[in-house]
N, C-alpha and C. Protein backbone atom coordinates (compact mmCIF):
# COMPACT_ATOMS: atom_id res chain seq x y z
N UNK A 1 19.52 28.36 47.87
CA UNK A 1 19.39 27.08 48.53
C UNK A 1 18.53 27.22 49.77
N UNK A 2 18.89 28.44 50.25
CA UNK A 2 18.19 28.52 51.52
C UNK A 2 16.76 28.81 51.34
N UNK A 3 16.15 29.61 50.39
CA UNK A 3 14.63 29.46 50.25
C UNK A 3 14.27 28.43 49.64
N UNK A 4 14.63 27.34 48.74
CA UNK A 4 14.40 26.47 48.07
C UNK A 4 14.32 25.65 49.81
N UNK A 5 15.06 25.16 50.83
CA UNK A 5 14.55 24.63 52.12
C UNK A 5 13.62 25.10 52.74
N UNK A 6 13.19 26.71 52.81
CA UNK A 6 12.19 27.07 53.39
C UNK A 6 10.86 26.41 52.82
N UNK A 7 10.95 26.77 51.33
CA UNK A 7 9.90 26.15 50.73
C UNK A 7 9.51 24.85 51.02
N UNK A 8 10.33 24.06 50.65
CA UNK A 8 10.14 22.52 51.31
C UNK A 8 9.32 22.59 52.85
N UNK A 9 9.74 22.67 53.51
CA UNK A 9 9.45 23.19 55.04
C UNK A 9 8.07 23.61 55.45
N UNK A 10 7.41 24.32 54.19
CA UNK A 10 6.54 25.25 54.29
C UNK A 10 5.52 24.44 53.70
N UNK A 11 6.00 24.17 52.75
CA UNK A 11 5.38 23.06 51.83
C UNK A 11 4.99 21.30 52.88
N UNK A 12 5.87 20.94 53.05
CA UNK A 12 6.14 19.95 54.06
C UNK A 12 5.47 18.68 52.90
N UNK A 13 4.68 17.57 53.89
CA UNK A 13 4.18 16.77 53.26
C UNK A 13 3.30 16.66 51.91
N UNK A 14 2.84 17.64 52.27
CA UNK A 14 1.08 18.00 51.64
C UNK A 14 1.63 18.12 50.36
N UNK A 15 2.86 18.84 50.30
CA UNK A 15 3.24 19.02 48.91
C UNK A 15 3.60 18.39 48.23
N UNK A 16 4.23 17.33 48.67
CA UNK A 16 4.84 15.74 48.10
C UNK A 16 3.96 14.66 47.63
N UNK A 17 2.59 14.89 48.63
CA UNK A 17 1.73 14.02 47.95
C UNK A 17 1.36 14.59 46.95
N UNK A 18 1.10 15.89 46.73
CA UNK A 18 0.49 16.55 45.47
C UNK A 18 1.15 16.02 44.50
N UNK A 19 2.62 16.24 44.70
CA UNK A 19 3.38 16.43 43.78
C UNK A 19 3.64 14.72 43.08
N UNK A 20 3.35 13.46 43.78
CA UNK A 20 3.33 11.90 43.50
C UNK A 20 1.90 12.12 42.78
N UNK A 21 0.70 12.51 43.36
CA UNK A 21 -0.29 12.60 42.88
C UNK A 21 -0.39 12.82 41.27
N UNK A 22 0.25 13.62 41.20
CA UNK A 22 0.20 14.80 39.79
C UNK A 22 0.92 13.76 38.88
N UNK A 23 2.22 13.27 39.39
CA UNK A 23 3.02 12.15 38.72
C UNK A 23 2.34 11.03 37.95
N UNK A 24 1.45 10.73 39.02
CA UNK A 24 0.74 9.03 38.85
C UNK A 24 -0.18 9.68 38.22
N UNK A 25 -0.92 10.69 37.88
CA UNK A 25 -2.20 10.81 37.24
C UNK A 25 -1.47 11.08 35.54
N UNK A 26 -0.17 12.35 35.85
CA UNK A 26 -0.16 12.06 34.28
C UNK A 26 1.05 10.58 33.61
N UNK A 27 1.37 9.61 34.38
CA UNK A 27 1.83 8.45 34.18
C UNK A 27 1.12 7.64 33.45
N UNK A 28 -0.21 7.81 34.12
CA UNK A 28 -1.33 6.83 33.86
C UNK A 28 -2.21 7.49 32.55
N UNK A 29 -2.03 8.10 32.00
CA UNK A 29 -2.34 8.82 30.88
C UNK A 29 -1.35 8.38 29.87
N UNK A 30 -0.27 7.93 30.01
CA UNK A 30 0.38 8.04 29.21
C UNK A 30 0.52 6.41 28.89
N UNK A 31 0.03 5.80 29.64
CA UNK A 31 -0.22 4.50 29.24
C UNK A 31 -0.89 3.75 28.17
N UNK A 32 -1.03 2.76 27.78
CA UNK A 32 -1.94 1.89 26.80
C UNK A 32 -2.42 1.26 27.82
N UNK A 33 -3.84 1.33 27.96
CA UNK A 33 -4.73 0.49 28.70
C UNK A 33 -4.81 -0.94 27.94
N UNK A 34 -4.92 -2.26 28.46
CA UNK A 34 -4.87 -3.82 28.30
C UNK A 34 -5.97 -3.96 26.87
N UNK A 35 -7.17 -2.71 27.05
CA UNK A 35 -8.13 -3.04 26.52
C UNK A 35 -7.34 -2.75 25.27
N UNK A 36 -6.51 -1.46 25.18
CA UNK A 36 -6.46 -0.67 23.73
C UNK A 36 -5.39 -1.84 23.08
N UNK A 37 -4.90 -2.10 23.96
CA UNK A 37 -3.16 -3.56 23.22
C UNK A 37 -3.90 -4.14 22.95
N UNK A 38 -5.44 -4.92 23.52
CA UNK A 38 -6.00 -5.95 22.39
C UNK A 38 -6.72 -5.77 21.89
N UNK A 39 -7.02 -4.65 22.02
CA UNK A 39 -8.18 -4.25 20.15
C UNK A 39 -6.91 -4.13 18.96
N UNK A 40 -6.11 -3.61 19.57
CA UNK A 40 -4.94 -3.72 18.50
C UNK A 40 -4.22 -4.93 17.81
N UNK A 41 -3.89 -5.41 19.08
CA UNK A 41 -3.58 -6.95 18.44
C UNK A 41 -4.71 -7.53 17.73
N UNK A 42 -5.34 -7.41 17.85
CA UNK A 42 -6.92 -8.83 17.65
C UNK A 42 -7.32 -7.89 16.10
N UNK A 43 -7.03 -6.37 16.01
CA UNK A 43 -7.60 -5.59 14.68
C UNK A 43 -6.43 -5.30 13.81
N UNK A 44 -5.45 -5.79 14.76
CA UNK A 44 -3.89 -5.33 13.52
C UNK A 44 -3.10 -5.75 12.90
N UNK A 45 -2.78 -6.92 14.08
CA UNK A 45 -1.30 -7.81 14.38
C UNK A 45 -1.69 -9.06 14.40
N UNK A 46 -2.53 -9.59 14.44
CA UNK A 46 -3.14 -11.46 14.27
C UNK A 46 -3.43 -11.13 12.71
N UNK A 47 -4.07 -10.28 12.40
CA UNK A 47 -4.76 -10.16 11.05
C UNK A 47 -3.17 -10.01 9.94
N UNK A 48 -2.31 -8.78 10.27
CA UNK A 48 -1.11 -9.00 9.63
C UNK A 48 -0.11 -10.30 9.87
N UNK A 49 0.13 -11.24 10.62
CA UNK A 49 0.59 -12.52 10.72
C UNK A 49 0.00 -13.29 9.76
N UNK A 50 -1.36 -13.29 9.93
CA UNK A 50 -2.22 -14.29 9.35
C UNK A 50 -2.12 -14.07 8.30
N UNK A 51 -2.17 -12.47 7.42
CA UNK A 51 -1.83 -12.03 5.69
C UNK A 51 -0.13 -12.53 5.20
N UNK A 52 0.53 -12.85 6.52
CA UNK A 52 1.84 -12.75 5.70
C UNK A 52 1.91 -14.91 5.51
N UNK A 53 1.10 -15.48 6.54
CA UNK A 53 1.39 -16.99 6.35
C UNK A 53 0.84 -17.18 5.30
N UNK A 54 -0.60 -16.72 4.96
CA UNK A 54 -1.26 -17.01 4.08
C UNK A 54 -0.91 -16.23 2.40
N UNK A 55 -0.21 -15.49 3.20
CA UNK A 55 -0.02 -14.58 1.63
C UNK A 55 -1.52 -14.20 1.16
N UNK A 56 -1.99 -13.21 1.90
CA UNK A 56 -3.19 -12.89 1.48
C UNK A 56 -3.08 -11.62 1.31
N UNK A 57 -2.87 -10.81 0.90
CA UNK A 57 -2.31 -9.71 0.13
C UNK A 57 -3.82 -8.17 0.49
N UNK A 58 -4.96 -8.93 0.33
CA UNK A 58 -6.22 -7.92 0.28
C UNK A 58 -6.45 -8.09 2.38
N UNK A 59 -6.21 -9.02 2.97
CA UNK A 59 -6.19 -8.90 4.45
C UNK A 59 -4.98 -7.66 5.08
N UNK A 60 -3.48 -8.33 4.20
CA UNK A 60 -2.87 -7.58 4.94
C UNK A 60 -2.86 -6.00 4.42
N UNK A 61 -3.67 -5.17 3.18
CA UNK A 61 -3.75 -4.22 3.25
C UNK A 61 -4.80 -3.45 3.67
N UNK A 62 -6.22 -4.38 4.58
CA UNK A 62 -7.02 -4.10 5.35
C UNK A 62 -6.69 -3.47 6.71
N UNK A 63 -5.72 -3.42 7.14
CA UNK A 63 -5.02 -3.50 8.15
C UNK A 63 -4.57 -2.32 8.11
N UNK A 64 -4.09 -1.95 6.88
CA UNK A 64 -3.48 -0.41 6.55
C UNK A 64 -4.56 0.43 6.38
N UNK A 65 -4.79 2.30 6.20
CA UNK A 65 -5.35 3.30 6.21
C UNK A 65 -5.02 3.25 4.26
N UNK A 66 -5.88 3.58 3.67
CA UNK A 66 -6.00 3.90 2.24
C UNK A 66 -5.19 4.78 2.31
N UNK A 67 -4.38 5.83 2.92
CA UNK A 67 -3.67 6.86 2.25
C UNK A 67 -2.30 6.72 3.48
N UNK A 68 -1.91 5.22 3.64
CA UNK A 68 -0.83 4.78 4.78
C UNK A 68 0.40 5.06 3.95
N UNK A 69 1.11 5.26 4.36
CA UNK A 69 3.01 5.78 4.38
C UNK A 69 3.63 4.66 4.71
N UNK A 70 4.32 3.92 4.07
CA UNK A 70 5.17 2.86 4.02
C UNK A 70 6.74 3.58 3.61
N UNK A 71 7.79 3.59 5.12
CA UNK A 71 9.07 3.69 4.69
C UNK A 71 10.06 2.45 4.86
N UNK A 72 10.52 2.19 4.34
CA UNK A 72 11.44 0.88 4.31
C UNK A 72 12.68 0.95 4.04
N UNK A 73 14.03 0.38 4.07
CA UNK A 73 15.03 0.59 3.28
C UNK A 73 14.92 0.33 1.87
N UNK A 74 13.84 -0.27 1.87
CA UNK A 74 13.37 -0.38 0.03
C UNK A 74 12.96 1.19 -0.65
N UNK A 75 12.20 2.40 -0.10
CA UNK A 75 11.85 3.36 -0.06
C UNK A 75 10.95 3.77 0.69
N UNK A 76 10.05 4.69 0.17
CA UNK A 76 8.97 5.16 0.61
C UNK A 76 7.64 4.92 -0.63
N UNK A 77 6.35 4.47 0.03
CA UNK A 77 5.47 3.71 -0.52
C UNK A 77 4.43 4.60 0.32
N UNK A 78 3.38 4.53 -0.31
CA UNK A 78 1.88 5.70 -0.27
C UNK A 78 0.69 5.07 -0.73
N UNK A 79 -0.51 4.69 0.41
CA UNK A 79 -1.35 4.82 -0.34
C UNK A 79 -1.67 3.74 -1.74
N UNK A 80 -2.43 4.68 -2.77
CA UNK A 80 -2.56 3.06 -3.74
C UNK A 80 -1.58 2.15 -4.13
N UNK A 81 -0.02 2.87 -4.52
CA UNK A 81 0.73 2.61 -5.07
C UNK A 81 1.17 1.40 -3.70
N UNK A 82 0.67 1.69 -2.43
CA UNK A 82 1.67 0.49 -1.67
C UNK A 82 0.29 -0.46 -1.67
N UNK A 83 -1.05 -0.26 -1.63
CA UNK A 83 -1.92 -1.21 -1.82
C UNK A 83 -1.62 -1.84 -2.99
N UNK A 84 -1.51 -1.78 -3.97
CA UNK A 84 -1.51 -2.61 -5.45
C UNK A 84 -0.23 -3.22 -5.46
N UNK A 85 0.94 -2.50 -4.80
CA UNK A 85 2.16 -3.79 -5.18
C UNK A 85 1.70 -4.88 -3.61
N UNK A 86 1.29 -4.96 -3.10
CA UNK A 86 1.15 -5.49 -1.50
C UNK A 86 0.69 -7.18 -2.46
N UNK A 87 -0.62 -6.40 -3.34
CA UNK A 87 -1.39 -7.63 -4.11
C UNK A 87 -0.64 -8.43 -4.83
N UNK A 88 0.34 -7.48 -5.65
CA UNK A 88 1.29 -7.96 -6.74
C UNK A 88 1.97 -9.08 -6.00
N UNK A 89 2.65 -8.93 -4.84
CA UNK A 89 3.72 -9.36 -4.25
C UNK A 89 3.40 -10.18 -3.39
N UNK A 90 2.28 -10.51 -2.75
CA UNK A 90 1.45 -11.52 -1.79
C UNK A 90 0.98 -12.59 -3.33
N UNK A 91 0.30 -12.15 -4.53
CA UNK A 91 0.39 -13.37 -5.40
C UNK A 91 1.52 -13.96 -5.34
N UNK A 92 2.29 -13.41 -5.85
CA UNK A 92 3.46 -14.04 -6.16
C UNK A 92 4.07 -14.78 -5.41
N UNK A 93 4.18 -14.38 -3.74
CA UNK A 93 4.52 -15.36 -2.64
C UNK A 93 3.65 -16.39 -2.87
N UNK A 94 2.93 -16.63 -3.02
CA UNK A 94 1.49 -17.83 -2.65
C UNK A 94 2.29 -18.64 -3.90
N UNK A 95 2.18 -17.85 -4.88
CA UNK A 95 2.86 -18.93 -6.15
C UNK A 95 3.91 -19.70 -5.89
N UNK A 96 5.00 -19.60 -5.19
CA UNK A 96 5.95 -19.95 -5.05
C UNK A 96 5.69 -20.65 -3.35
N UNK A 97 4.43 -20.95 -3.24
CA UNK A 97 4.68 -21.33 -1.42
C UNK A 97 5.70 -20.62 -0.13
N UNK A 98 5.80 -19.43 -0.41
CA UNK A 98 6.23 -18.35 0.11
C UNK A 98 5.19 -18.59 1.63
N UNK A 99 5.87 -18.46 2.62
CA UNK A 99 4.35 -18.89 3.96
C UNK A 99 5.43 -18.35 5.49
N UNK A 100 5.86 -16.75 5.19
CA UNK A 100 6.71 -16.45 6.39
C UNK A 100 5.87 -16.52 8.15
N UNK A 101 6.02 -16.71 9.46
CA UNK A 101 5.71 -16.49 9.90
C UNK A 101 6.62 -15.61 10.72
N UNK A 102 5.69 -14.85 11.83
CA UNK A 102 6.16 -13.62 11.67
C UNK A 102 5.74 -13.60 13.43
N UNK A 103 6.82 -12.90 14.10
CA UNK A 103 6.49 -12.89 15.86
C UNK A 103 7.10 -11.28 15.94
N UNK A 104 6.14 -10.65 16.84
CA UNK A 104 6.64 -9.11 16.87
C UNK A 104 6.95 -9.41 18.50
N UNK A 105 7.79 -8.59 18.63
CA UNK A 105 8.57 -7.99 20.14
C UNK A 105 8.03 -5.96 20.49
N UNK A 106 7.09 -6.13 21.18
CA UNK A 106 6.54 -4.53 21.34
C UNK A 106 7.64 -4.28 22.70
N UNK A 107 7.90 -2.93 22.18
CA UNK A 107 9.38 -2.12 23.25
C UNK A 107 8.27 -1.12 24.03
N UNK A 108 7.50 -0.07 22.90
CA UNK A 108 6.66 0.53 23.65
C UNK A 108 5.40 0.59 22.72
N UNK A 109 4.59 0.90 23.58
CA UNK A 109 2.86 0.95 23.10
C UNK A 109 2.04 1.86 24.09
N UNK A 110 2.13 3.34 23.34
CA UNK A 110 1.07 4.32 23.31
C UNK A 110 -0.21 4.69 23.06
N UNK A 111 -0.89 4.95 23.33
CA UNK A 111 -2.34 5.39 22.98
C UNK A 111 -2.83 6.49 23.58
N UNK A 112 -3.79 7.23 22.80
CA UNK A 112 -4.44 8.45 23.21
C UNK A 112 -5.34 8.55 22.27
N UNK A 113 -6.93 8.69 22.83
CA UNK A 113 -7.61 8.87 22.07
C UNK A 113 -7.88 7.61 20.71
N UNK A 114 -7.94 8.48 19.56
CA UNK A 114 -8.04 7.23 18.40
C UNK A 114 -6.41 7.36 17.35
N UNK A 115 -5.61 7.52 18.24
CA UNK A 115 -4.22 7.48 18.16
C UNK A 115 -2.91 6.43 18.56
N UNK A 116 -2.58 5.67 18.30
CA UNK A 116 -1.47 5.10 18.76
C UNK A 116 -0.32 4.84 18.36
N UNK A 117 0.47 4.78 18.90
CA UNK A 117 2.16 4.62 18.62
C UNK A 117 2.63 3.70 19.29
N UNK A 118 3.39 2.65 18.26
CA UNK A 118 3.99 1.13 18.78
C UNK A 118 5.84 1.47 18.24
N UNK A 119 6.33 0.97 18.87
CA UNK A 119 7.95 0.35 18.49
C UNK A 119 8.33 -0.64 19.01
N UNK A 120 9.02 -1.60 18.44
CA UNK A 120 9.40 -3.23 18.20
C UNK A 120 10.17 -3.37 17.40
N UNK A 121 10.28 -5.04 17.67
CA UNK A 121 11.03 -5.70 16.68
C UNK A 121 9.98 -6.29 15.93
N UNK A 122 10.31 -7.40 15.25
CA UNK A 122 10.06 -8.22 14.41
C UNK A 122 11.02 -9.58 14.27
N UNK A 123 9.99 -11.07 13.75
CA UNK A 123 11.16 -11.85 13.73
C UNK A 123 10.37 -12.45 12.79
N UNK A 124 10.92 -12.51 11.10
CA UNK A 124 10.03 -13.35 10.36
C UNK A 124 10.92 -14.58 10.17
N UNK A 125 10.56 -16.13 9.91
CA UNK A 125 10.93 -17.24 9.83
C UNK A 125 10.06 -17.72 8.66
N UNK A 126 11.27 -18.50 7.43
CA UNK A 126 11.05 -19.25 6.54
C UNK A 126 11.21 -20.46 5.91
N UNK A 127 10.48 -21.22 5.29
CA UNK A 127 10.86 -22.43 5.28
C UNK A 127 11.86 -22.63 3.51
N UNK A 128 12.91 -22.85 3.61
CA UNK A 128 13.86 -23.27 2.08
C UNK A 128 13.88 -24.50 1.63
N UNK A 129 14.28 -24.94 0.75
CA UNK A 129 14.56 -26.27 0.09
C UNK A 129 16.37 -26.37 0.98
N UNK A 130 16.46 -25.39 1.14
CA UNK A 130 17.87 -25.19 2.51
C UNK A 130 17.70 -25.41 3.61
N UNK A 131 16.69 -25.14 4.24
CA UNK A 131 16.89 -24.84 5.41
C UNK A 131 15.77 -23.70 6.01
N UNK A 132 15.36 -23.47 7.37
CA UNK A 132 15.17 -22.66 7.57
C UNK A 132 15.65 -20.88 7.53
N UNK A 133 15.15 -20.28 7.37
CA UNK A 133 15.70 -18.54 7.18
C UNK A 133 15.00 -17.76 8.17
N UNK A 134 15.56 -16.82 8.49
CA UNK A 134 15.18 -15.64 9.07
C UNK A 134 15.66 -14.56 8.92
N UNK A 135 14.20 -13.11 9.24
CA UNK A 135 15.24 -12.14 9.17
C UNK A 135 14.57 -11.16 10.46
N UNK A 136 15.17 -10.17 10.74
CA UNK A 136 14.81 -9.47 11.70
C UNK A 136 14.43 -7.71 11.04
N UNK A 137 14.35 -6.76 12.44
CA UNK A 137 13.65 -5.56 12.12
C UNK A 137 13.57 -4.77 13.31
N UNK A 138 13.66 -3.32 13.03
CA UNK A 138 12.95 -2.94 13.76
C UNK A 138 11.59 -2.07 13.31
N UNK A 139 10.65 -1.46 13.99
CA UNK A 139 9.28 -0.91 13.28
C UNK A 139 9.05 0.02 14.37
N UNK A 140 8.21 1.11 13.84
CA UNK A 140 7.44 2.06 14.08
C UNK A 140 6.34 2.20 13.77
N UNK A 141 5.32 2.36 14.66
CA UNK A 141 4.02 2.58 13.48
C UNK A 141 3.46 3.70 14.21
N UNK A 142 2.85 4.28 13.66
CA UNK A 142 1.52 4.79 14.15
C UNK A 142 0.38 4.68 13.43
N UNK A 143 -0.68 4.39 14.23
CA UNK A 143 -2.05 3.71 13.93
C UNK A 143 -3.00 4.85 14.44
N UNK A 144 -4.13 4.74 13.35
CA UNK A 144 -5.54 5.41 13.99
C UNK A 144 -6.44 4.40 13.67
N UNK A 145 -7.83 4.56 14.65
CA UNK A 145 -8.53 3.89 14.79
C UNK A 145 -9.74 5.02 13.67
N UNK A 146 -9.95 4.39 13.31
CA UNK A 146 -10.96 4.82 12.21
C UNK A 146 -12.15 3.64 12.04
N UNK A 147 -13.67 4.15 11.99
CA UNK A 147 -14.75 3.80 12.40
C UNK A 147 -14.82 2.60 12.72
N UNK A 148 -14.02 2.78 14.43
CA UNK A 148 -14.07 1.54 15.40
C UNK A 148 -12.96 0.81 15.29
N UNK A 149 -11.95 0.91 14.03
CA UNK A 149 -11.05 -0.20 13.98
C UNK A 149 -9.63 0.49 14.34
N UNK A 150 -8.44 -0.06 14.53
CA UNK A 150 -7.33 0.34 14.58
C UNK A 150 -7.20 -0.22 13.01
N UNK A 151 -6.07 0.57 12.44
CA UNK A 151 -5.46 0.49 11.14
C UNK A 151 -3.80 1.10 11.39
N UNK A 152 -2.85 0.51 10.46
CA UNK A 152 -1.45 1.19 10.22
C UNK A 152 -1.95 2.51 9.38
N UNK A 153 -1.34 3.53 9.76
CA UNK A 153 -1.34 4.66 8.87
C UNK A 153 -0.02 5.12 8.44
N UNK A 154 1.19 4.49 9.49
CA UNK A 154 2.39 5.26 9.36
C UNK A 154 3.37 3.79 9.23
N UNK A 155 4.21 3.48 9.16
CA UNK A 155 4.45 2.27 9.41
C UNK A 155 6.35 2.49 8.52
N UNK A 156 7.24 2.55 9.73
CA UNK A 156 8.69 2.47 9.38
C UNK A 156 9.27 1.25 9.40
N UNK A 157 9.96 1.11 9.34
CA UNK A 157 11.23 0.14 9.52
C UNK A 157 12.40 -0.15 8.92
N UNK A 158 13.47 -0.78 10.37
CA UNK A 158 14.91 -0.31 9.53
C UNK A 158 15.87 -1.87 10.23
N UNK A 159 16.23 -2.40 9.51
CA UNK A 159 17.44 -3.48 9.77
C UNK A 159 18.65 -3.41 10.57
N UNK A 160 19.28 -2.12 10.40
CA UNK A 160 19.91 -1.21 10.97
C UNK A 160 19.95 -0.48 12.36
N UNK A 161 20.49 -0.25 13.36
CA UNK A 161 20.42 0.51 14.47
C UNK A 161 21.24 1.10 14.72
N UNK A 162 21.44 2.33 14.11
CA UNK A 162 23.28 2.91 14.78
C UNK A 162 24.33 1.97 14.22
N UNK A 163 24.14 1.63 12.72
CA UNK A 163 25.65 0.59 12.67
C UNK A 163 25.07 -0.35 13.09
N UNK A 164 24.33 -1.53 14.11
CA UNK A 164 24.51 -2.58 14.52
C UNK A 164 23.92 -3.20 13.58
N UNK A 165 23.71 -4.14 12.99
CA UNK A 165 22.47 -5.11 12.45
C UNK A 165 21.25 -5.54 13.20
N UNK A 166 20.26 -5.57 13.42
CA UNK A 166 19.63 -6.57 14.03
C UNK A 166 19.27 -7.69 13.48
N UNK A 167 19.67 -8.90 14.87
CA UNK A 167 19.75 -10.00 14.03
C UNK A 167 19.50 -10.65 15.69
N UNK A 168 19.18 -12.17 15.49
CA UNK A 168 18.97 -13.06 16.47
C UNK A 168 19.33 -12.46 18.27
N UNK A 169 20.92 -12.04 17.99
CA UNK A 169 21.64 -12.12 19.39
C UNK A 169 20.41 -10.49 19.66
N UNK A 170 20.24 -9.41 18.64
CA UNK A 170 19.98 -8.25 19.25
C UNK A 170 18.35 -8.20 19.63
N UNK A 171 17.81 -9.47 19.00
CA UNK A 171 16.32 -9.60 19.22
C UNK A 171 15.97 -10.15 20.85
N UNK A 172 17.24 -11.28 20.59
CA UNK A 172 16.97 -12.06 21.95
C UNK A 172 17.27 -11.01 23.49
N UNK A 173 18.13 -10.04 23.43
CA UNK A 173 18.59 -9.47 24.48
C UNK A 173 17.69 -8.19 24.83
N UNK A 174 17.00 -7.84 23.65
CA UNK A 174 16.25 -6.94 23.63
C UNK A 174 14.86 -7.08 24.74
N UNK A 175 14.53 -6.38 25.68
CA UNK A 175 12.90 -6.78 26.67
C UNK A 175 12.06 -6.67 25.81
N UNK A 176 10.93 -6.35 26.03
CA UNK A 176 9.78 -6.59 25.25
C UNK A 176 8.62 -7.88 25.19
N UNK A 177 7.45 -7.14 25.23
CA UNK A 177 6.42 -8.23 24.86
C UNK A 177 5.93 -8.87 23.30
N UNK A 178 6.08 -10.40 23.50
CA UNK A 178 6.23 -10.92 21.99
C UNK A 178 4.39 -11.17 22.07
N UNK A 179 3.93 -10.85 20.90
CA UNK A 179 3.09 -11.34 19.96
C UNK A 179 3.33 -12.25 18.94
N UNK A 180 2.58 -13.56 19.09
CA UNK A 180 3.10 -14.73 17.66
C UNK A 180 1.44 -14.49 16.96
């Protein structure tokens, strides 16, 4: 204890600023700069909204990396096999006037380089011969930017949290910045 005070002592100010210095420089590294959240939104997340109202099936797998990892509680999906059912299953919505819209809640948003990592919610809303529907989510992705664009390459999600459901009350209490 007693050299750990000398040190201080010895050290005095000079060392404290270093030591905030060093903090804030690698803080600020570890950030998503404004620019990288809206190349993302504007190359990822308007374009996937817009594939799921429209049911456009060839937009929203533009969005994905040709050899992207889809895990879901449905399974795990790869690549062509998740491009070709995406088509299958976006016809088929359109057939039926299927037209979800879809608002994400970002918790955190990483970037480095042509790398990024998002986690959120999700809140999709539907229209029934009932009534309105909804369902909720949570997601993971990680994205690379590949020649110039951001794309999903990794892309989780789970209904589930530890046992809880997510659902309305856990979306609403949750912080986060919404994208519609």
């Amino acid at each position: 204890m007693k050299n750990y005070q000398q040190f201080l002592q010895s050290v005095g100010g000079l060392g404290m600023v270093l030591l905030f210095s060093f903090t804030n420089v690698w803080a600020q590294r570890m950030k998503t700069t404004p620019e990288v959240v809206k190349q993302i939104d504007e190359q990822v997340w308007k374009p996937f909204i817009k594939a799921y109202a429209t049911q456009n099936g060839a937009l929203y797998n533009s969005v994905h990396t040709k050899d992207v990892l889809r895990v879901s509680p449905g399974g795990i999906r790869f690549g062509k096999e998740f491009h070709d059912q995406n088509l299958k299953r976006f016809a088929s919505g359109k057939k039926r006037g299927f037209a979800p819209v879809f608002e994400f809640k970002f918790i955190s948003r990483q970037a480095k380089g042509d790398i990024a990592y998002e986690v959120g919610l999700y809140k999709g809303t539907f229209k029934t011969d009932k009534g309105t529907r909804q369902w909720y989510g949570q997601f993971h992705v990680v994205l690379k930017k590949i020649n110039g664009r951001w794309k999903i390459a990794q892309d989780q999600d789970m209904n589930n949290l530890g046992g809880q459901r997510v659902d309305e009350a856990y979306y609403q209490k949750t912080e986060g910045t919404i994208l519609k």
